[in-house]
Protein backbone atom coordinates (compact mmCIF):
# COMPACT_ATOMS: atom_id res chain seq x y z
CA UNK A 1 -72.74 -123.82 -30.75
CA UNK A 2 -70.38 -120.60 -30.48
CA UNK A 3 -70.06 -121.76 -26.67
CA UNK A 4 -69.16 -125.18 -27.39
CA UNK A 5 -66.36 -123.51 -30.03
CA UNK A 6 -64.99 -122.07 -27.40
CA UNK A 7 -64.59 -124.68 -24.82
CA UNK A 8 -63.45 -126.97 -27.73
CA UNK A 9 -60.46 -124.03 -28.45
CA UNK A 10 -59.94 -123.19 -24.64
CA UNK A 11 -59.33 -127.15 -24.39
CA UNK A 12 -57.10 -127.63 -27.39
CA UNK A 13 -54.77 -124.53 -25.67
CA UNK A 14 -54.90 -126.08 -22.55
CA UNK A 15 -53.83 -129.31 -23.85
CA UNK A 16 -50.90 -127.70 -25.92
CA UNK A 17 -49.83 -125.31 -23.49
CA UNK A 18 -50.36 -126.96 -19.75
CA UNK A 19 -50.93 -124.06 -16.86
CA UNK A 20 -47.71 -123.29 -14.84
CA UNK A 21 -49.14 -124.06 -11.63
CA UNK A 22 -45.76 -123.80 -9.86
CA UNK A 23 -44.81 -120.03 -11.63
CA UNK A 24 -48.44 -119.03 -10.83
CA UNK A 25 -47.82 -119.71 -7.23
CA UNK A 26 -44.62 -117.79 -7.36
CA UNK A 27 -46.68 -114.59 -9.36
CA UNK A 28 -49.30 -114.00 -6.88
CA UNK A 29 -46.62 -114.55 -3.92
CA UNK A 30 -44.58 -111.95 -5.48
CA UNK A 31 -47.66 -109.14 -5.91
CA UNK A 32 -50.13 -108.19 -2.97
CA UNK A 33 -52.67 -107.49 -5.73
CA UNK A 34 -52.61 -111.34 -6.80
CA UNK A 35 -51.94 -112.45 -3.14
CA UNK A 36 -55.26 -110.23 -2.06
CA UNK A 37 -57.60 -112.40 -4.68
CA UNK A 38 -59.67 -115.14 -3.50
CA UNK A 39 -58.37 -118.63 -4.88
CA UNK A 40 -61.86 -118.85 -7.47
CA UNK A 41 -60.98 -115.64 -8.95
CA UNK A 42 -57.00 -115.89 -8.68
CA UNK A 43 -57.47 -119.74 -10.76
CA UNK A 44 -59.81 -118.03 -13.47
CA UNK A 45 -57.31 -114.92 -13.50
CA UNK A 46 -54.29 -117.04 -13.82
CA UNK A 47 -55.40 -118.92 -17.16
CA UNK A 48 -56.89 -115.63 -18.74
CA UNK A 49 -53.29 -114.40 -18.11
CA UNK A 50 -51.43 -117.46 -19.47
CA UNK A 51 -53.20 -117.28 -22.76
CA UNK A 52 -52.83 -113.96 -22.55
CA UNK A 53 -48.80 -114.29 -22.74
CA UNK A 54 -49.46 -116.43 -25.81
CA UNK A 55 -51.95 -113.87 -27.69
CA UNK A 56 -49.47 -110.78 -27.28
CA UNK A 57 -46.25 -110.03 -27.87
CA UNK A 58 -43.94 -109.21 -24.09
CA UNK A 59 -40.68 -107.02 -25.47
CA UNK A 60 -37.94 -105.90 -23.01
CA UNK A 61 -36.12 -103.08 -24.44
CA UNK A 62 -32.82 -104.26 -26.25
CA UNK A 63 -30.57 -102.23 -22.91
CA UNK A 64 -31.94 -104.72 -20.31
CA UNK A 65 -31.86 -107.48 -22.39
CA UNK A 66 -27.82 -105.77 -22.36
CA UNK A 67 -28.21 -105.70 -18.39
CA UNK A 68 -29.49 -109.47 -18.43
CA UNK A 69 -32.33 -107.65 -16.33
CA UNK A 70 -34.15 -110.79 -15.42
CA UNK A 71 -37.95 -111.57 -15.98
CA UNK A 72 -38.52 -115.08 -15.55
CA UNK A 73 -41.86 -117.15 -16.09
CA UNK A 74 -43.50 -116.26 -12.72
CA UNK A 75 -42.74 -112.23 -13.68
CA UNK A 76 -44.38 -112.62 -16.99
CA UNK A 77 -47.19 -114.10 -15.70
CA UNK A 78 -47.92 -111.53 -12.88
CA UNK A 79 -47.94 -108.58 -15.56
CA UNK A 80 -50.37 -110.09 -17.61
CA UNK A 81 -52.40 -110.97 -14.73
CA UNK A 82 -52.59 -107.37 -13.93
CA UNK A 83 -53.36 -106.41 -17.58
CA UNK A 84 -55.77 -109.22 -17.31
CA UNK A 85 -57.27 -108.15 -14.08
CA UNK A 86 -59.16 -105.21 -15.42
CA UNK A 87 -61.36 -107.71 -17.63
CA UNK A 88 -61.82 -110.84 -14.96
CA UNK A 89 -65.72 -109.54 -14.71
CA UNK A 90 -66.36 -110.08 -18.38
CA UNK A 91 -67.50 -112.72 -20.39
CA UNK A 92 -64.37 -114.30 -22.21
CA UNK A 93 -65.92 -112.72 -25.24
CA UNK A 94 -66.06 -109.49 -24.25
CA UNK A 95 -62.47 -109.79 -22.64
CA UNK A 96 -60.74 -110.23 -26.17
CA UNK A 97 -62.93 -107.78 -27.34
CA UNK A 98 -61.76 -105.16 -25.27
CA UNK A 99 -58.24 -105.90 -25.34
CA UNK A 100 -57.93 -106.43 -29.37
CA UNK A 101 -55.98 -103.08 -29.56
CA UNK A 102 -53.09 -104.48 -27.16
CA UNK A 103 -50.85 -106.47 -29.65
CA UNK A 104 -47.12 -105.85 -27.21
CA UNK A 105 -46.38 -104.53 -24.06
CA UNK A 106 -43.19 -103.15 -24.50
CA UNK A 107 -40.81 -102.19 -21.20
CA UNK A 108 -38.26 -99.52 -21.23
CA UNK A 109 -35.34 -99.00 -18.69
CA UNK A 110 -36.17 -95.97 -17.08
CA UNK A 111 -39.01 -93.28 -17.40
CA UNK A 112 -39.39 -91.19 -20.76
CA UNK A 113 -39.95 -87.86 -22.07
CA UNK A 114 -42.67 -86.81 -24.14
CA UNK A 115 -42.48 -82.93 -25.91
CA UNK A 116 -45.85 -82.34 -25.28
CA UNK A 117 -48.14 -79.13 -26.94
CA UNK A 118 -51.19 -78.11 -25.33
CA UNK A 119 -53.90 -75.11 -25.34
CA UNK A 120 -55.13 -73.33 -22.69
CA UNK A 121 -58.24 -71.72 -21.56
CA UNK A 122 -57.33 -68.60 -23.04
CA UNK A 123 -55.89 -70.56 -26.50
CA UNK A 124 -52.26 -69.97 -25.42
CA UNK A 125 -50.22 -72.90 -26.78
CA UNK A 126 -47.50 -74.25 -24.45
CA UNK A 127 -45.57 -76.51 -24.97
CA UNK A 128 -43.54 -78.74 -21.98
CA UNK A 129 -41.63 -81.89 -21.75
CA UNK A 130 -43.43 -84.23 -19.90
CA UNK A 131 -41.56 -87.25 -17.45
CA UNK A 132 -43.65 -90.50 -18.24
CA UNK A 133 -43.80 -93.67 -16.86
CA UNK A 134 -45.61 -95.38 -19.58
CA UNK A 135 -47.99 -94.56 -23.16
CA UNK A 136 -50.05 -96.09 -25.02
CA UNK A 137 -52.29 -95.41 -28.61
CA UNK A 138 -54.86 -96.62 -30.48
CA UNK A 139 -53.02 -99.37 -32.13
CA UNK A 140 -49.15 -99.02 -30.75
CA UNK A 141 -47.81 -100.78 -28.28
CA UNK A 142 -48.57 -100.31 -24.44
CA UNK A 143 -45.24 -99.17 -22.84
CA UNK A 144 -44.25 -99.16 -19.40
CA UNK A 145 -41.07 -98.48 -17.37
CA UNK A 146 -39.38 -101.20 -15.84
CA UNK A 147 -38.74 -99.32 -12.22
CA UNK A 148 -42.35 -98.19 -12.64
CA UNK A 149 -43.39 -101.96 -13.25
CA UNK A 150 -41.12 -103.12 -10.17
CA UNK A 151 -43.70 -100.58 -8.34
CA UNK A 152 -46.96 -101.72 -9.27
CA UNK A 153 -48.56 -104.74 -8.17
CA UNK A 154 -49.12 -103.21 -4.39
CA UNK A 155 -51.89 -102.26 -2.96
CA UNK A 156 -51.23 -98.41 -2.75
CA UNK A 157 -53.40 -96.91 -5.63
CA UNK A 158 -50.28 -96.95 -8.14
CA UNK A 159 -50.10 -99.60 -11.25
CA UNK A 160 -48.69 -98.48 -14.32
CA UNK A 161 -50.22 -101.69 -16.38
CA UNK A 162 -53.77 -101.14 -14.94
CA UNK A 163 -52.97 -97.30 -15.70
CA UNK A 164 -52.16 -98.28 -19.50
CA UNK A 165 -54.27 -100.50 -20.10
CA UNK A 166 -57.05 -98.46 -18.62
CA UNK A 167 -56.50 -96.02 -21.20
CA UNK A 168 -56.86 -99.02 -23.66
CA UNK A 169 -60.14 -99.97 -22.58
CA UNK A 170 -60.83 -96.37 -23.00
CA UNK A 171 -59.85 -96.65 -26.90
CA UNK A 172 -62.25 -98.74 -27.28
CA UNK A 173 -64.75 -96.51 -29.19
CA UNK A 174 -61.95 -93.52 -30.36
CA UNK A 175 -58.21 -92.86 -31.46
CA UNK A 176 -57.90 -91.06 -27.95
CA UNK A 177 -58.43 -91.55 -24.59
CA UNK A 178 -60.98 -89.13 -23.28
CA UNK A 179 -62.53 -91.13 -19.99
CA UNK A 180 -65.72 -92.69 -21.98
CA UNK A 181 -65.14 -95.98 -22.90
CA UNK A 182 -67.24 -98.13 -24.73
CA UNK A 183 -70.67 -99.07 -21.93
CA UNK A 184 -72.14 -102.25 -22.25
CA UNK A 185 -76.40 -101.94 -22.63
CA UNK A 186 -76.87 -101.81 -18.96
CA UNK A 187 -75.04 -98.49 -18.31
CA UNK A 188 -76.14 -95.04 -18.87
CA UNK A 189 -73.97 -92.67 -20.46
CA UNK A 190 -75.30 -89.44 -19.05
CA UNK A 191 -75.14 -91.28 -15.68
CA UNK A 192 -71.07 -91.98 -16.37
CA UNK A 193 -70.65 -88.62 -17.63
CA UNK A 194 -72.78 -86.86 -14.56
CA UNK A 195 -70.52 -89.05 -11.98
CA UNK A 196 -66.60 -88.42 -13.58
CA UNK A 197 -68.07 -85.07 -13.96
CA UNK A 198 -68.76 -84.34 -10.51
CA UNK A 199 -65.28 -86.24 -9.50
CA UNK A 200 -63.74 -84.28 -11.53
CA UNK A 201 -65.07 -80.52 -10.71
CA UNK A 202 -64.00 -81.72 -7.12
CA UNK A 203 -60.51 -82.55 -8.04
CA UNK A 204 -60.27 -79.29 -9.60
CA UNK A 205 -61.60 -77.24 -7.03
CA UNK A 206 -59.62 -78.54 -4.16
CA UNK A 207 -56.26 -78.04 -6.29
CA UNK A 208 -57.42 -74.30 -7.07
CA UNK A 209 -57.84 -73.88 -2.81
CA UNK A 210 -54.42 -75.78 -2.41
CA UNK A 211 -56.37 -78.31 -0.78
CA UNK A 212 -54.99 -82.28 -0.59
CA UNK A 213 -56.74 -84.51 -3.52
CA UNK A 214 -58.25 -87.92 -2.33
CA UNK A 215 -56.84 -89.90 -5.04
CA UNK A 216 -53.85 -88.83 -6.75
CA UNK A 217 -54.03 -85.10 -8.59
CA UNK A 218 -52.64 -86.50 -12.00
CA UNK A 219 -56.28 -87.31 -12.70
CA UNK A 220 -56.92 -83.41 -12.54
CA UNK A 221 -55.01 -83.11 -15.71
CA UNK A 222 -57.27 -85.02 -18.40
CA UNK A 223 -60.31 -86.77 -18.57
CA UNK A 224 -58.60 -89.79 -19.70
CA UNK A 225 -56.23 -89.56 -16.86
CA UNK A 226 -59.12 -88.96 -14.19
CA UNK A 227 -60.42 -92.84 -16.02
CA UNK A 228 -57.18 -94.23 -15.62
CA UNK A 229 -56.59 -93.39 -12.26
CA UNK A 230 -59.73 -94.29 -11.02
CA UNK A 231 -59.29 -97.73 -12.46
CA UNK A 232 -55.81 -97.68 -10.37
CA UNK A 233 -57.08 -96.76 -7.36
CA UNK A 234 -60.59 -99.28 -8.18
CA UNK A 235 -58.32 -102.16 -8.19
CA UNK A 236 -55.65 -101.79 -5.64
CA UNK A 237 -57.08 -98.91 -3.21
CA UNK A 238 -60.57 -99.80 -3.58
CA UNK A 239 -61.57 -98.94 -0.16
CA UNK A 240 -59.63 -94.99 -0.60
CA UNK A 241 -62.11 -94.56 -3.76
CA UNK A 242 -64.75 -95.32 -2.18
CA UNK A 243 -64.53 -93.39 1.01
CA UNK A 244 -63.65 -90.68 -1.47
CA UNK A 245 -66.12 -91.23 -3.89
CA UNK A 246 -68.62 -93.36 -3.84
CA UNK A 247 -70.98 -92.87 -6.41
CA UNK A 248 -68.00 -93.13 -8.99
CA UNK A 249 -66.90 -96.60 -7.02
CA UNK A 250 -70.43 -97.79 -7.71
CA UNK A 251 -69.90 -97.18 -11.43
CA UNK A 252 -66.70 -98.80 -11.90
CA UNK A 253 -67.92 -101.79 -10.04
CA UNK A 254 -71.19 -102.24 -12.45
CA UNK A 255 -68.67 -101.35 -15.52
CA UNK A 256 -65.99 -103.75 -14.12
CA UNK A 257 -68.61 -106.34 -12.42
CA UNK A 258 -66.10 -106.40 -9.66
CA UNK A 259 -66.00 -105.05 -6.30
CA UNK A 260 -62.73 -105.28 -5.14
CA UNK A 261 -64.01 -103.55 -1.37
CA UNK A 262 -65.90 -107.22 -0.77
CA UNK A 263 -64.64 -109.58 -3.07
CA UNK A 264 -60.79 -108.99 -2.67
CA UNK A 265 -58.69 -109.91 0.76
CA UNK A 266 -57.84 -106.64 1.06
């Protein structure tokens, strides 16, 4: 009965708001990431993302709105398919679900600053500013920087929505992000612990010998950044991840039910 509901619903939206076949088209010619997806997944990605557009609120910032910045149909449509991208694997259900907490996306002209406090080891407090290219909360707005939005979409382990709404996901089952999201019945929590665990003692321990990190060091800094930036690299440098890391791609791709190494045209 609840399945029928749903069709019935998906249906009625269809009917009232027909896809943009043409703008969809122009989206995934625009973004490598879209361009990489087989046609099957790209089709059930673009609708997710068009109702998407209707369920949450897209803001420019009031000085590029000034700077008639454009971002026409096809633009809107290829963030949202990233945002959306993260969920493709998931039942529709489970897709709203996880996303409830993202009411607006909000872009800003340029990157922000952030007076940040934070304790050491030792319990020193010190205090920086720290350069961001996007935030997010538990119930605010997700908020990205339009050159940093201009960047994503490649295929080069950077993508500030996927970064975001990563972190999102990650909200799911607290007010902060702290790389354990909520796990669906299947998936063991001492496993995921034991696995972003051992990722991230590497990290750590090649930035203490000045060694290169395999993925990029920002996820040395926090838990919830070592999530995030797994997810980034998951989706648009899946193969990178998992030369690096396997046993954490393996746990992405059961928590995603994607496997971007085989199922994308990368």
């Amino acid at each position: 009965m609840l399945q029928r509901l749903r069709r019935w619903r998906a249906a009625r939206f269809e009917a009232r708001h027909p896809f943009p076949e043409h703008d969809w088209r122009e989206a995934r010619a625009r973004l490598p990431l879209l361009a990489a997806l087989p046609d099957a997944m790209a089709d059930r990605l673009g609708h997710r993302a068009w109702r998407f557009l209707h369920e949450k609120r897209l803001s420019l910032h009031p000085d590029l709105v000034a700077q008639h910045v454009e971002f026409d149909a096809p633009a809107r449509l290829a963030l949202a398919a990233q945002a959306c991208l993260l969920t493709l694997g998931w039942s529709e259900r489970d897709h709203h679900d996880a996303l409830a907490g993202v009411h607006e996306i909000l872009i800003l002209p340029e990157a922000f600053q952030r007076r940040v406090e934070e304790m050491d080891e030792f319990g020193v407090m010190h205090e920086y500013d720290d350069e961001r290219a996007g935030e997010t909360s538990h119930q605010g707005p997700v908020v990205v920087a339009y050159p940093d939005l201009m960047a994503s979409g490649g295929l080069d382990g950077f993508n500030v929505l996927i970064h975001e709404l990563s972190h999102k996901l990650d909200m799911g089952n607290s007010l902060d992000a702290d790389g354990f999201p909520p796990l669906s019945g299947d998936m063991d929590p001492q496993e995921w612990h034991r696995i972003f665990t051992a990722v991230w003692d590497d990290l750590q321990a090649r930035l203490a010998h000045g060694e290169a990190t395999p993925i990029d060091d920002y996820a040395a800094s926090h838990p919830g950044e070592c999530f995030a930036v797994s997810c980034e690299y998951f989706f648009t440098a899946p193969r990178i991840l998992h030369e690096a890391y396997p046993a954490l791609y393996g746990l992405l791709s059961r928590y995603f039910r994607q496997d971007p190494t085989s199922e994308y045209r990368h």
